[in-house]
PDB file of N, CA and C in Angstrom:
ATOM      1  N   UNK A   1     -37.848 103.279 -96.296  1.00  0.00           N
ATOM      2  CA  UNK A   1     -37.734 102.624 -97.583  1.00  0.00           C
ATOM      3  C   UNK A   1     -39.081 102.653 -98.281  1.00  0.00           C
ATOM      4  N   UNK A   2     -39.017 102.841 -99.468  1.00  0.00           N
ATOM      5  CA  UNK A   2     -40.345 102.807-100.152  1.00  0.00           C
ATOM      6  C   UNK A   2     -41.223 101.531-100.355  1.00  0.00           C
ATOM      7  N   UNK A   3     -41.837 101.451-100.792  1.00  0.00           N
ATOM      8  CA  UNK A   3     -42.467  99.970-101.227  1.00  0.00           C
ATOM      9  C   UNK A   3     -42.258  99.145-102.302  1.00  0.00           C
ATOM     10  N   UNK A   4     -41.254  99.145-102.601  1.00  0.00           N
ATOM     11  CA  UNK A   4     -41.153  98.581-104.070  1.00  0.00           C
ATOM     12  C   UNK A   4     -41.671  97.161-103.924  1.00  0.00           C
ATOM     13  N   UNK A   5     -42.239  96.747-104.851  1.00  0.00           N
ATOM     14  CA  UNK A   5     -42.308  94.990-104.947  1.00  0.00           C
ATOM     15  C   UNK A   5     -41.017  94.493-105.816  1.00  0.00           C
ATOM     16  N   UNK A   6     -40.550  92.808-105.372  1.00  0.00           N
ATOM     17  CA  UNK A   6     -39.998  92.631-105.747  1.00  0.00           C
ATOM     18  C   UNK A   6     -39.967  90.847-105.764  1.00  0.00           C
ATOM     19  N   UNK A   7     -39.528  90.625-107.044  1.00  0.00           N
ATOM     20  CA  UNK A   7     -40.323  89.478-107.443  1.00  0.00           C
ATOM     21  C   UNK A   7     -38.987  88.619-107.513  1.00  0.00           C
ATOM     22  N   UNK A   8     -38.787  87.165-107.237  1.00  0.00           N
ATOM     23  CA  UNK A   8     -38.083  86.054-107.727  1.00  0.00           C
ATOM     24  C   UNK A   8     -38.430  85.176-108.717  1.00  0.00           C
ATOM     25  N   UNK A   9     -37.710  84.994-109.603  1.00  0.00           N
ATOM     26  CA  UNK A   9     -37.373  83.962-110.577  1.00  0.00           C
ATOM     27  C   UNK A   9     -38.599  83.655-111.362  1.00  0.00           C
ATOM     28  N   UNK A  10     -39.196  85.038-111.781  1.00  0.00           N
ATOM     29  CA  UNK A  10     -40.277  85.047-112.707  1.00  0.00           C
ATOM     30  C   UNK A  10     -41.784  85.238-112.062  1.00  0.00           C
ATOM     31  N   UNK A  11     -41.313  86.224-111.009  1.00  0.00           N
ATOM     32  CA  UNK A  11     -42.593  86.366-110.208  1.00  0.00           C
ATOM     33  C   UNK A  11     -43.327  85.041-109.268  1.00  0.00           C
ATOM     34  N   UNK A  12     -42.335  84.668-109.011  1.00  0.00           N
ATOM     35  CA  UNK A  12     -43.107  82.864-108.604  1.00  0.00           C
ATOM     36  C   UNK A  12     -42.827  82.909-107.445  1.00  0.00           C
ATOM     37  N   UNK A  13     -42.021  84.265-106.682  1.00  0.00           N
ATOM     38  CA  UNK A  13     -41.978  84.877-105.152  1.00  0.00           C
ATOM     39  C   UNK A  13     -41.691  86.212-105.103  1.00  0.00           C
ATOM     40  N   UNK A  14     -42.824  86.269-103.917  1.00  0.00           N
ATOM     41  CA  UNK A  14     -42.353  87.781-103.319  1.00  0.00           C
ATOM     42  C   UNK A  14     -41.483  88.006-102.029  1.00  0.00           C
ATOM     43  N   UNK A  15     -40.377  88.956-102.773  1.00  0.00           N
ATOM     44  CA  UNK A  15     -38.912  89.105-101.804  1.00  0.00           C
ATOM     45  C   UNK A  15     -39.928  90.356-100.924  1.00  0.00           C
ATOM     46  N   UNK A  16     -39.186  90.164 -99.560  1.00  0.00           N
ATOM     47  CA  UNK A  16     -39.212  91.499 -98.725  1.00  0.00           C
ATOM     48  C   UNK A  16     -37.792  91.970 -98.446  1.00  0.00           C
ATOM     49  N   UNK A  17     -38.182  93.433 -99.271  1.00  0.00           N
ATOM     50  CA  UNK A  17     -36.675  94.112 -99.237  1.00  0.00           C
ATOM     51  C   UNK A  17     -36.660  94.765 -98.192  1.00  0.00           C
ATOM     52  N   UNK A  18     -35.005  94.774 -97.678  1.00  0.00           N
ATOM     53  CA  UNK A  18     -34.469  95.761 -96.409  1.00  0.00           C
ATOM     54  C   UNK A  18     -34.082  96.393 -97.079  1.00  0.00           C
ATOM     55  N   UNK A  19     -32.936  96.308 -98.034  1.00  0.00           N
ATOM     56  CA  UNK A  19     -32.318  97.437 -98.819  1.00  0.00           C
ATOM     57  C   UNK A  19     -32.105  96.920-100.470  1.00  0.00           C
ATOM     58  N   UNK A  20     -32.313  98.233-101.180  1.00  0.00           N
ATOM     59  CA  UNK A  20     -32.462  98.072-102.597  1.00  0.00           C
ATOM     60  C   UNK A  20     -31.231  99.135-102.946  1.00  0.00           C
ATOM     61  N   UNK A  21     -30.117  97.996-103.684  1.00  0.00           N
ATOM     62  CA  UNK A  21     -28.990  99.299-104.256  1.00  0.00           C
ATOM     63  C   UNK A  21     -29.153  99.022-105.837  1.00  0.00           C
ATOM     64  N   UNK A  22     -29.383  99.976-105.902  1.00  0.00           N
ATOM     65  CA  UNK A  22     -29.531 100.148-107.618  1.00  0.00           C
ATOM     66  C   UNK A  22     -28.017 100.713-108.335  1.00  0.00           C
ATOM     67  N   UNK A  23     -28.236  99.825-109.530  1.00  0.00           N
ATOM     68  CA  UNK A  23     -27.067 100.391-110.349  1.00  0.00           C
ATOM     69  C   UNK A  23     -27.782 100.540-112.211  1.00  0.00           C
ATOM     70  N   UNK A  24     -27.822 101.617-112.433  1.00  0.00           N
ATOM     71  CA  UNK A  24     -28.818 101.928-113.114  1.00  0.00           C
ATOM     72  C   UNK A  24     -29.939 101.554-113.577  1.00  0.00           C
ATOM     73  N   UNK A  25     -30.064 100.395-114.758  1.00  0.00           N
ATOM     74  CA  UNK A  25     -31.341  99.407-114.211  1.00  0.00           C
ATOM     75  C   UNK A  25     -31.225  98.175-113.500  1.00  0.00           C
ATOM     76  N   UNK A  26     -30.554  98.021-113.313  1.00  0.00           N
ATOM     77  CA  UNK A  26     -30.167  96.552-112.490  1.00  0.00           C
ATOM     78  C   UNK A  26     -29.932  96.714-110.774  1.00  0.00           C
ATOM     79  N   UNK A  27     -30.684  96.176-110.279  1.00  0.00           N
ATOM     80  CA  UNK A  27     -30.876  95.911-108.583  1.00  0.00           C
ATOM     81  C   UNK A  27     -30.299  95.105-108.146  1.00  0.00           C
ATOM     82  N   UNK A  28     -29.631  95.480-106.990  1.00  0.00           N
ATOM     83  CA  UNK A  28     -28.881  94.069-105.842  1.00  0.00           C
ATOM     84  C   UNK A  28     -29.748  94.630-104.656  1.00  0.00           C
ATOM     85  N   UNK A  29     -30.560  93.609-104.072  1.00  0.00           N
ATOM     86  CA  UNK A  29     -31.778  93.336-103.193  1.00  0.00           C
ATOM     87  C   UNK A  29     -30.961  92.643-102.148  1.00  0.00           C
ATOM     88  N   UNK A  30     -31.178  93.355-100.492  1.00  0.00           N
ATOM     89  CA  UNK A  30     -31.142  92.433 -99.415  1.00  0.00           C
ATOM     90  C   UNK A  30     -32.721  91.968 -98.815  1.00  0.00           C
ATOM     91  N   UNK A  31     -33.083  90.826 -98.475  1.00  0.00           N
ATOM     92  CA  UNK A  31     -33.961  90.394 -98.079  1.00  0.00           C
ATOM     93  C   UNK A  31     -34.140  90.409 -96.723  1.00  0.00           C
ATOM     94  N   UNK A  32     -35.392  90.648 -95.980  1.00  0.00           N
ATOM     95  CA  UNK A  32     -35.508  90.824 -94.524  1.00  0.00           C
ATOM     96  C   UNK A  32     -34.748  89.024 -93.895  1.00  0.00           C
ATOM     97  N   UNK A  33     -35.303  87.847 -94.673  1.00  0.00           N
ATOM     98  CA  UNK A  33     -35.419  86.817 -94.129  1.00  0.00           C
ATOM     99  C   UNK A  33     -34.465  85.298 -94.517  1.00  0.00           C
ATOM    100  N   UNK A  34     -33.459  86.668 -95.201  1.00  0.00           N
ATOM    101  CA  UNK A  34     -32.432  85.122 -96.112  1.00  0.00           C
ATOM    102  C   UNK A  34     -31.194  85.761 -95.997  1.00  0.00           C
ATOM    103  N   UNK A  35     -30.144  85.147 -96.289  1.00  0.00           N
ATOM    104  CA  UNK A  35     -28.814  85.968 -96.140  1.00  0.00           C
ATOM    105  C   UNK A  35     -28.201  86.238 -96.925  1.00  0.00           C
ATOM    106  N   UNK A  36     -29.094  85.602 -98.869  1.00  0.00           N
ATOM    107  CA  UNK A  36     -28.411  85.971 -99.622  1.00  0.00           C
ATOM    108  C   UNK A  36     -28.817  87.270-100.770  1.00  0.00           C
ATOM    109  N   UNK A  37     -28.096  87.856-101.149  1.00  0.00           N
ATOM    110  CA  UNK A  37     -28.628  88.562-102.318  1.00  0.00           C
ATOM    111  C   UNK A  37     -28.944  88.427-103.299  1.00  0.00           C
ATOM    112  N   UNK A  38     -29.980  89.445-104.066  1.00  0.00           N
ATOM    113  CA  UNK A  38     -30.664  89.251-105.282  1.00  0.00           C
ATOM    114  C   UNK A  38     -30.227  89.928-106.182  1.00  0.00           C
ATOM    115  N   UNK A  39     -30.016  89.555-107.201  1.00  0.00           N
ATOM    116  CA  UNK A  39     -29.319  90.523-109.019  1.00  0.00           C
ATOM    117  C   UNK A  39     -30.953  90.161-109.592  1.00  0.00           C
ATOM    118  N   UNK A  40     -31.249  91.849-110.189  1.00  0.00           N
ATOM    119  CA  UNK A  40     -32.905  92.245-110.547  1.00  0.00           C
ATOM    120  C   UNK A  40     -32.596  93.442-111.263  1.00  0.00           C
ATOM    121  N   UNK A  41     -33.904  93.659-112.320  1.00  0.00           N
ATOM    122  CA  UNK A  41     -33.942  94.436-112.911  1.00  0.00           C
ATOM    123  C   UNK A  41     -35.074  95.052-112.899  1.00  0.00           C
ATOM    124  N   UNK A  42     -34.858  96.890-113.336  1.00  0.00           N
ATOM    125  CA  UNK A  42     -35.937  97.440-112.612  1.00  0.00           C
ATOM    126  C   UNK A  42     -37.536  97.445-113.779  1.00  0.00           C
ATOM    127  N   UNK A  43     -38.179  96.926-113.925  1.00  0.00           N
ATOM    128  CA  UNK A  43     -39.172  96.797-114.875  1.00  0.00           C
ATOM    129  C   UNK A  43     -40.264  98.537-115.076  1.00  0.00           C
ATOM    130  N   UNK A  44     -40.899  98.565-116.004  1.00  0.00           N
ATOM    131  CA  UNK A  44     -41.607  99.197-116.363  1.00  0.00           C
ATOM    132  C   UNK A  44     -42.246  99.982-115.005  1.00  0.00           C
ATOM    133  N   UNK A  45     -43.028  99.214-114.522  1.00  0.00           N
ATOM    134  CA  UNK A  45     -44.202  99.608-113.630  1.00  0.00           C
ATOM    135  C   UNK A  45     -43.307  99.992-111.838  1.00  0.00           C
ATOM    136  N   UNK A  46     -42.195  99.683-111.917  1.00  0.00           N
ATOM    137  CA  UNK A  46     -41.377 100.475-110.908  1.00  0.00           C
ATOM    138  C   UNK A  46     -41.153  98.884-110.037  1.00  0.00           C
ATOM    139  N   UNK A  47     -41.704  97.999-110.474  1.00  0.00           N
ATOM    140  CA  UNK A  47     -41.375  96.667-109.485  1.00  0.00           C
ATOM    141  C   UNK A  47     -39.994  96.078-110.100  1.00  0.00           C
ATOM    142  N   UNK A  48     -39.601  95.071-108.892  1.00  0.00           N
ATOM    143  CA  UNK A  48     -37.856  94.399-109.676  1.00  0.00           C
ATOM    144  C   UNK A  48     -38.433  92.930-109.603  1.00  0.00           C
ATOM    145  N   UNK A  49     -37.816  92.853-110.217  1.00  0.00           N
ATOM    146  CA  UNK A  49     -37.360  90.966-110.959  1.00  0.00           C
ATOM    147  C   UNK A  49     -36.053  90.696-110.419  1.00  0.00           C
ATOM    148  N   UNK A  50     -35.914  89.450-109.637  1.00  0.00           N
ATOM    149  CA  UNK A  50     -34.832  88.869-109.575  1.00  0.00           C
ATOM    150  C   UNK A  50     -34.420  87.958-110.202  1.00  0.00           C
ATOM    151  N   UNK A  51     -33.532  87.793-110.903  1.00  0.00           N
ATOM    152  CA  UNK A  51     -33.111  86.182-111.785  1.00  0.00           C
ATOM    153  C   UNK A  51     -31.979  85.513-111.143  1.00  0.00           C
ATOM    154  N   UNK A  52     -31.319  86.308-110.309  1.00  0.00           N
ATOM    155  CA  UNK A  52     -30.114  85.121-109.619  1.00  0.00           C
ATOM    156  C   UNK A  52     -29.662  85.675-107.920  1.00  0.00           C
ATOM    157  N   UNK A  53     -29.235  84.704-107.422  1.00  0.00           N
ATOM    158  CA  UNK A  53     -28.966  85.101-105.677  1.00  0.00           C
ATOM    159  C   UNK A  53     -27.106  84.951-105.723  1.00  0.00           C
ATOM    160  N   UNK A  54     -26.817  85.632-104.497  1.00  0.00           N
ATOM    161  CA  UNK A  54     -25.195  85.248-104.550  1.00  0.00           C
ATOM    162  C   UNK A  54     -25.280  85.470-102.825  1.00  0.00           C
ATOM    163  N   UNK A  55     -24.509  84.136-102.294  1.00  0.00           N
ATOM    164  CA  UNK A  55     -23.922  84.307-101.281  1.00  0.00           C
ATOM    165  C   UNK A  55     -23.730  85.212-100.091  1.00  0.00           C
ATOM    166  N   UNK A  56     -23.047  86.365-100.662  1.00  0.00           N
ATOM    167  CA  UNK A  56     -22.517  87.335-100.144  1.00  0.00           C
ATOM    168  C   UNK A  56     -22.641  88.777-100.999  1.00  0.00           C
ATOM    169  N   UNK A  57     -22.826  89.739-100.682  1.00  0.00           N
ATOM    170  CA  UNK A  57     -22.580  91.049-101.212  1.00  0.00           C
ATOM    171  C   UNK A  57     -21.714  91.307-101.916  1.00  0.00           C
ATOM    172  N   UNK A  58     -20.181  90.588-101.428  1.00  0.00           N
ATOM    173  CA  UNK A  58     -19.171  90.777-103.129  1.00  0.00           C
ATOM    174  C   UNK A  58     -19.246  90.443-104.209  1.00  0.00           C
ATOM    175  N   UNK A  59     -19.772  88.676-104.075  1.00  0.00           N
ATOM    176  CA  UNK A  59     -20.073  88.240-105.171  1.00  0.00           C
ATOM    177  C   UNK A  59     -21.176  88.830-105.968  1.00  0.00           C
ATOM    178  N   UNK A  60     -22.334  89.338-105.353  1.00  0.00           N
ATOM    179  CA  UNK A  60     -23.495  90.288-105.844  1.00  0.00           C
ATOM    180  C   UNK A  60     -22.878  91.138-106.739  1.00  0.00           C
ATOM    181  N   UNK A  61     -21.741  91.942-106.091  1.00  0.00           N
ATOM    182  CA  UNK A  61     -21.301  93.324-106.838  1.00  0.00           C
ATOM    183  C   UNK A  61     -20.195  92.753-107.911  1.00  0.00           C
ATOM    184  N   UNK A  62     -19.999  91.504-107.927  1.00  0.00           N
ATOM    185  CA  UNK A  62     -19.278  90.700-109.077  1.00  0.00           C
ATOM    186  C   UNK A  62     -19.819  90.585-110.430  1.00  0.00           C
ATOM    187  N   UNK A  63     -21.076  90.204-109.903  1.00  0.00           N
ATOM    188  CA  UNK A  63     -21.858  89.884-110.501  1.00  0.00           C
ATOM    189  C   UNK A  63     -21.622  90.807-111.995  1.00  0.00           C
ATOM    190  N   UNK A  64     -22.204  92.185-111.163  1.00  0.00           N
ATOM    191  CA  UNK A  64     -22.553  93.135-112.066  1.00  0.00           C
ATOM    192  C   UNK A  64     -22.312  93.627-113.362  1.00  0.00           C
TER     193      UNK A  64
END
């Protein structure tokens, strides 16, 4: 996996990603150390922003 950084709820944390699925600009983030997922967007400089978590992976892909 590459290094992407990836930020929560206005940069006010740094996520450690296991897996990053992208859906064109918008990211659903699994975290090494939590069980839920992140909805993010992919910014300028190649880092993601997260603005909301969901539960589970369906609701993530609900989200979308």
């Amino acid at each position: 996996m590459d290094r992407t950084v990836v930020y929560y709820d206005a940069a006010d944390a740094v996520l450690h990603p296991t897996l990053i699925l992208e859906f064109g600009e918008l990211r659903i983030v699994k975290v090494s150390d939590d069980d839920d997922w992140y909805m993010g967007s992919l910014n300028d400089d190649g880092s993601v922003i997260c603005w909301s978590s969901y539960a589970d992976l369906h609701d993530a892909l609900r989200g979308l």
